[in-house]
C-alpha atoms as a PDB file:
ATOM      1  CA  UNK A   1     -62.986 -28.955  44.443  1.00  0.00           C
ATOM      2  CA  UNK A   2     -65.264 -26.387  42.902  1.00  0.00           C
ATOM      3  CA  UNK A   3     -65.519 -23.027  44.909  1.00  0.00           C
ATOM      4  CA  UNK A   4     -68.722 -21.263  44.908  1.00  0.00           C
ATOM      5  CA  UNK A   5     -68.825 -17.646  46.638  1.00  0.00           C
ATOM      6  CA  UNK A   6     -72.513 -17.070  47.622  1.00  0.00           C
ATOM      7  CA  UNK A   7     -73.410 -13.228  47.726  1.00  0.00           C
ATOM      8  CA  UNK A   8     -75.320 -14.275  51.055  1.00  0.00           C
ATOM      9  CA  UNK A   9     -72.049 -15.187  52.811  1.00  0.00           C
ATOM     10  CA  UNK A  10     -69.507 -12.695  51.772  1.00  0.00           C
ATOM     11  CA  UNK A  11     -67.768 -10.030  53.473  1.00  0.00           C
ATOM     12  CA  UNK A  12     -65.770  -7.078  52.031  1.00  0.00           C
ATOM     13  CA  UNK A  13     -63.363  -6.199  53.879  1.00  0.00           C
ATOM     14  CA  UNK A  14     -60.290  -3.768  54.177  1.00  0.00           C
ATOM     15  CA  UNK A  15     -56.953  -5.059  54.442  1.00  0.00           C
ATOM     16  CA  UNK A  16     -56.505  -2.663  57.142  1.00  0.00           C
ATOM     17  CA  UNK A  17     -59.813  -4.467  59.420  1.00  0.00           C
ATOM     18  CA  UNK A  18     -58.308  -8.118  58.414  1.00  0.00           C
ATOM     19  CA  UNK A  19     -56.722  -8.682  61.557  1.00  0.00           C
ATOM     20  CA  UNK A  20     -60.240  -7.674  63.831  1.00  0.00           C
ATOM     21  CA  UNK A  21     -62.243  -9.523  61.692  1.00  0.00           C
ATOM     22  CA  UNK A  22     -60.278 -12.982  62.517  1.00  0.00           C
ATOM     23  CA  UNK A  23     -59.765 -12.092  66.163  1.00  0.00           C
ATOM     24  CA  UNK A  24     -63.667 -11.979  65.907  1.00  0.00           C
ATOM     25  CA  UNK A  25     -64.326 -14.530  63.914  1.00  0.00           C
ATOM     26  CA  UNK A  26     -61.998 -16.947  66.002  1.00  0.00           C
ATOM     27  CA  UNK A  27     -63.852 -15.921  69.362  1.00  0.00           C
ATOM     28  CA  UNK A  28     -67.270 -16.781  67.970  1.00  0.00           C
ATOM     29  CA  UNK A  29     -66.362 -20.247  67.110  1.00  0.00           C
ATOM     30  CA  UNK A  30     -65.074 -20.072  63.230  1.00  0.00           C
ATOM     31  CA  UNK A  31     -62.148 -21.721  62.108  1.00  0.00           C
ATOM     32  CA  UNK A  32     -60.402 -20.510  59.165  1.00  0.00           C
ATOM     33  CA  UNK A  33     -60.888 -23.501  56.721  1.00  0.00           C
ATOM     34  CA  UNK A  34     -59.013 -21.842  53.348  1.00  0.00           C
ATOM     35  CA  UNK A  35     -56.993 -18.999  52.158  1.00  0.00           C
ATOM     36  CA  UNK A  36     -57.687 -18.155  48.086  1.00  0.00           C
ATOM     37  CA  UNK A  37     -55.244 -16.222  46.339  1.00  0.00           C
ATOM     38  CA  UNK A  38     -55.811 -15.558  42.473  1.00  0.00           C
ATOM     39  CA  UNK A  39     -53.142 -14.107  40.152  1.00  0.00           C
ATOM     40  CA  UNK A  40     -55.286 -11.192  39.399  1.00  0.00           C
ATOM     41  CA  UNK A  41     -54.545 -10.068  43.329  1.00  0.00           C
ATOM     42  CA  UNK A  42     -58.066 -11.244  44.684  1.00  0.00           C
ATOM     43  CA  UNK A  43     -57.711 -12.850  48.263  1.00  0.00           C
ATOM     44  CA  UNK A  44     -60.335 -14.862  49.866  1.00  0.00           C
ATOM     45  CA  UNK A  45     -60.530 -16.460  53.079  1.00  0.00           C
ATOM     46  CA  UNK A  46     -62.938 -18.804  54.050  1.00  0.00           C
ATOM     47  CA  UNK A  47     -64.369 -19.849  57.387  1.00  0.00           C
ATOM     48  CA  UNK A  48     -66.212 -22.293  59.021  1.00  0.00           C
ATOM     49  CA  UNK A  49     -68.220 -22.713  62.083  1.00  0.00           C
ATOM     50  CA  UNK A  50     -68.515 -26.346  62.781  1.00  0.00           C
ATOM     51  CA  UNK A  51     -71.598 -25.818  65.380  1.00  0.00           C
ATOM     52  CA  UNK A  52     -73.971 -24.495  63.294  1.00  0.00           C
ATOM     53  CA  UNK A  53     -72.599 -25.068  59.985  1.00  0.00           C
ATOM     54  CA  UNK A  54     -72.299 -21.640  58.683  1.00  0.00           C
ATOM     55  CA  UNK A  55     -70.034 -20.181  56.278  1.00  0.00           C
ATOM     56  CA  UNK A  56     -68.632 -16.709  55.857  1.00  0.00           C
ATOM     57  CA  UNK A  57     -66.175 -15.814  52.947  1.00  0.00           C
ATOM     58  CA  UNK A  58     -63.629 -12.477  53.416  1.00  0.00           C
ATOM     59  CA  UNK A  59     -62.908 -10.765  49.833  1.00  0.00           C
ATOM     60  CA  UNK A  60     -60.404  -8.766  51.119  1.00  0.00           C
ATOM     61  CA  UNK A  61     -59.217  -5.942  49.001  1.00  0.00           C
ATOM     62  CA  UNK A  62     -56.563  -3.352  49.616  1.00  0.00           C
ATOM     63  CA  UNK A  63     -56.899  -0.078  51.381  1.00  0.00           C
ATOM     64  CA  UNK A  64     -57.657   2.676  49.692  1.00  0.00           C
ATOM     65  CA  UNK A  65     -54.809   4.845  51.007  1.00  0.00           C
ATOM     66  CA  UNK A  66     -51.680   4.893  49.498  1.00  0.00           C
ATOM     67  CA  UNK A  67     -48.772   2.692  50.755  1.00  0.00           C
ATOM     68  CA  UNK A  68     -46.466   4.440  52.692  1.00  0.00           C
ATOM     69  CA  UNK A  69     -43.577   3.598  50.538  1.00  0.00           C
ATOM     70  CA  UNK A  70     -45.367   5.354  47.494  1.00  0.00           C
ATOM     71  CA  UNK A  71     -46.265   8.264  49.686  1.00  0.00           C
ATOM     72  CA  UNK A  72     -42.255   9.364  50.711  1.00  0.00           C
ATOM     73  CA  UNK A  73     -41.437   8.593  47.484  1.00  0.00           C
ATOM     74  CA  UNK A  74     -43.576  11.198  46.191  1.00  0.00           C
ATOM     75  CA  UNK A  75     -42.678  13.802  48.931  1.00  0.00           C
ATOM     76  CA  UNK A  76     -39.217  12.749  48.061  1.00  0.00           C
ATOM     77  CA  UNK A  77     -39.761  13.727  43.973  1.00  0.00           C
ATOM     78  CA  UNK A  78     -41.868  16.912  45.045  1.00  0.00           C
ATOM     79  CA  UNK A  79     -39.190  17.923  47.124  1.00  0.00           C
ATOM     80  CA  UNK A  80     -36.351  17.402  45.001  1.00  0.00           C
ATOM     81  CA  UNK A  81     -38.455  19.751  41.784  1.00  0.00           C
ATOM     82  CA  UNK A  82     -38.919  22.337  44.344  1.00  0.00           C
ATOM     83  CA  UNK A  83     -35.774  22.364  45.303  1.00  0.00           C
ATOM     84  CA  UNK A  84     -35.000  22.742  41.745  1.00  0.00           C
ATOM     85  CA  UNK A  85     -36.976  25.703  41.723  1.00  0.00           C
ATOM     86  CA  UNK A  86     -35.564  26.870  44.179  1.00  0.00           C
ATOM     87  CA  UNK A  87     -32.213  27.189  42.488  1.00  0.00           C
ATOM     88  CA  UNK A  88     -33.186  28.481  39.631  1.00  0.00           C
ATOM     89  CA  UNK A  89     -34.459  31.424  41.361  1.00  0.00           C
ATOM     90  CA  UNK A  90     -31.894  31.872  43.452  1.00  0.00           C
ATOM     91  CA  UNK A  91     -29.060  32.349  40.471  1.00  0.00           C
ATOM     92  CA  UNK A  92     -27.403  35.392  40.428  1.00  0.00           C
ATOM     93  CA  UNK A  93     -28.161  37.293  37.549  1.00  0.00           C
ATOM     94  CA  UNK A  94     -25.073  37.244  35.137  1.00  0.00           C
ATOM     95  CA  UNK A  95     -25.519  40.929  34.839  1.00  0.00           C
ATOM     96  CA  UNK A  96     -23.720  42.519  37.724  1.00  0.00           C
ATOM     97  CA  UNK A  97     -25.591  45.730  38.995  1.00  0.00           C
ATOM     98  CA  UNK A  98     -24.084  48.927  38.828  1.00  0.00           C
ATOM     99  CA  UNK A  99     -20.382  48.814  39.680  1.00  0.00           C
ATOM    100  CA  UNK A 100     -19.271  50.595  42.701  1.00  0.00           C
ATOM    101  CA  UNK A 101     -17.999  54.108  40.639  1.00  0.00           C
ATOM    102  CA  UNK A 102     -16.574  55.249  44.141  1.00  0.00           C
ATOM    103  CA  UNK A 103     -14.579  52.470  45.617  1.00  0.00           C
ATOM    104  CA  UNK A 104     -12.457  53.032  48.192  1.00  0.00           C
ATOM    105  CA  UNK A 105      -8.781  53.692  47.509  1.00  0.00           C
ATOM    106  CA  UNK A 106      -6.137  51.010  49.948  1.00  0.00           C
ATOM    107  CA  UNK A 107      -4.712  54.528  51.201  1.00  0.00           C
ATOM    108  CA  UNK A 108      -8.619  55.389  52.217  1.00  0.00           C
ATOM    109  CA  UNK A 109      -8.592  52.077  53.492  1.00  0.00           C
ATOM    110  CA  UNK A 110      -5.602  52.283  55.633  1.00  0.00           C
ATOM    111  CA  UNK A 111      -6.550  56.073  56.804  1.00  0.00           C
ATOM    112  CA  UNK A 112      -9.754  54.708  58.140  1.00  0.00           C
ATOM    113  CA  UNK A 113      -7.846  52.117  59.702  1.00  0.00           C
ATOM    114  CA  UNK A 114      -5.974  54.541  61.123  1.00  0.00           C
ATOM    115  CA  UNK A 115      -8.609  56.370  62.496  1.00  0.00           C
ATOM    116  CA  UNK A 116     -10.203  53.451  64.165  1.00  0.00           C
ATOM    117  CA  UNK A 117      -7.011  52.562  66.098  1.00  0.00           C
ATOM    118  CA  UNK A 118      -6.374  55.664  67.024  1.00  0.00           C
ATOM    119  CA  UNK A 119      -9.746  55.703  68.710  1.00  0.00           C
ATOM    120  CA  UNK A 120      -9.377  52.570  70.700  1.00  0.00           C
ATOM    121  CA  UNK A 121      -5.508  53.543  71.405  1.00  0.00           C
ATOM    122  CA  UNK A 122      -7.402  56.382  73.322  1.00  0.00           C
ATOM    123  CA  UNK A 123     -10.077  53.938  75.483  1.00  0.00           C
ATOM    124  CA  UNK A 124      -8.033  51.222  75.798  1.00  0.00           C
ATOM    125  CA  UNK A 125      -4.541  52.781  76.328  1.00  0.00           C
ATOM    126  CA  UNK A 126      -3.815  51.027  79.190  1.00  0.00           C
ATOM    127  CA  UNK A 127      -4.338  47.270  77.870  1.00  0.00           C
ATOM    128  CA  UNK A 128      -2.703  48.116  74.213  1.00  0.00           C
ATOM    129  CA  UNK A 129       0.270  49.531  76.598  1.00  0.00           C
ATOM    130  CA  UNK A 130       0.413  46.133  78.487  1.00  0.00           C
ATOM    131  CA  UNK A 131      -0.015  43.937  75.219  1.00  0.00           C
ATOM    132  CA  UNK A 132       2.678  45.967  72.899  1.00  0.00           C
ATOM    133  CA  UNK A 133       4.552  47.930  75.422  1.00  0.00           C
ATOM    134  CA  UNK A 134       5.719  51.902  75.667  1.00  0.00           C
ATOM    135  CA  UNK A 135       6.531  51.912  71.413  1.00  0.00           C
ATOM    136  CA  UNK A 136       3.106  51.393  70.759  1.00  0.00           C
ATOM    137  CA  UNK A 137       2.703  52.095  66.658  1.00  0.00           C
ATOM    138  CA  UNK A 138      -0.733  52.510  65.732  1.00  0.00           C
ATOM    139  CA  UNK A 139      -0.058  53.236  61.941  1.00  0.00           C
ATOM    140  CA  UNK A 140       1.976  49.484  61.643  1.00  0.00           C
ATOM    141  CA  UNK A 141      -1.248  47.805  63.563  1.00  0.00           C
ATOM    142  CA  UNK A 142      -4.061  49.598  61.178  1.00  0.00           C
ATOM    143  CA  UNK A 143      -0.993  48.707  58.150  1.00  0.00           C
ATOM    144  CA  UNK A 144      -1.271  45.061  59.388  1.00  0.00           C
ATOM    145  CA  UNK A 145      -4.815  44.807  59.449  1.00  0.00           C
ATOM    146  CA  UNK A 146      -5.277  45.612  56.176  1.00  0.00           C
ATOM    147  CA  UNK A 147      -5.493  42.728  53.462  1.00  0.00           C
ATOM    148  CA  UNK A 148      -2.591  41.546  51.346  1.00  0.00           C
ATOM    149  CA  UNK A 149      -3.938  43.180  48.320  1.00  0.00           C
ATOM    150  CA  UNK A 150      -4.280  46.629  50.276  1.00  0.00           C
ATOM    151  CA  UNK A 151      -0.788  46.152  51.792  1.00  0.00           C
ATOM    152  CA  UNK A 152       0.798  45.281  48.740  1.00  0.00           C
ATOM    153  CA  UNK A 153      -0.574  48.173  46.882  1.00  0.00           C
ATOM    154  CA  UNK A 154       0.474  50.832  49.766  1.00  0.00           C
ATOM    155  CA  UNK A 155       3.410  49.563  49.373  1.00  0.00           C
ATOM    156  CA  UNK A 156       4.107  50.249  45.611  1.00  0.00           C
END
């Protein structure tokens, strides 16, 4: 059988209106007589109203928007180079900035320690006195809160 589309009969259509278009053409009496596929990706459809005899042809092509699978894919890749951007300008500098040329000393560090105890010994004396008791040492708990490295150091 020899098909024939006649420019008088055929309808371009989206792929996106497809579904319309047959739920219209069913209600007005067409039957769908043949579906065309070609290897090139060209779909036709042809119908058939056996009343009156008239023929309509669909060319359906494919919506011009993107499939959604192609559009996350691209978020995905424009997400992942910012990202990478990101990164790069986010690395610390292998310079360091100026060194701290007054750090404090662990004995500064254990004096200001000492300091702050001493002011909450004051506030809170009656809770420290329940918690450790009349020998209440506040140079062993500002010693203790120091780090390792501080403690070690005093120590020396």
């Amino acid at each position: 059988m020899t098909f024939t589309i006649c420019p008088k009969n055929l309808l371009k259509i989206k792929a996106s209106q497809l579904e319309a278009i047959r739920s219209t053409l069913a209600l007005t009496g067409f039957s769908l007589q043949e579906i065309i596929e070609y290897d090139g990706g060209a779909v036709y459809e042809r119908w058939l109203n056996s009343r009156t005899d008239k023929e309509v042809t669909l060319d359906i092509n494919e919506d011009d928007t993107p499939n959604m699978s192609r559009l996350i894919d691209e978020v995905i890749d424009c997400w992942l180079e910012l990202r990478e951007i990101r990164e790069l300008l986010s690395e610390p500098d292998e310079q360091t900035v100026s060194p701290n040329l007054d750090p404090m000393s662990p004995h500064d560090r254990f004096m200001s320690n000492l300091n702050d105890w001493m002011g909450e010994c004051e506030t809170e004396k009656k809770l420290l006195k329940l918690i450790f008791g009349e020998n209440l040492d506040v140079a062993l708990l500002s010693f203790y809160a120091l780090d390792q490295e501080d403690r070690d150091a005093l120590l020396q």
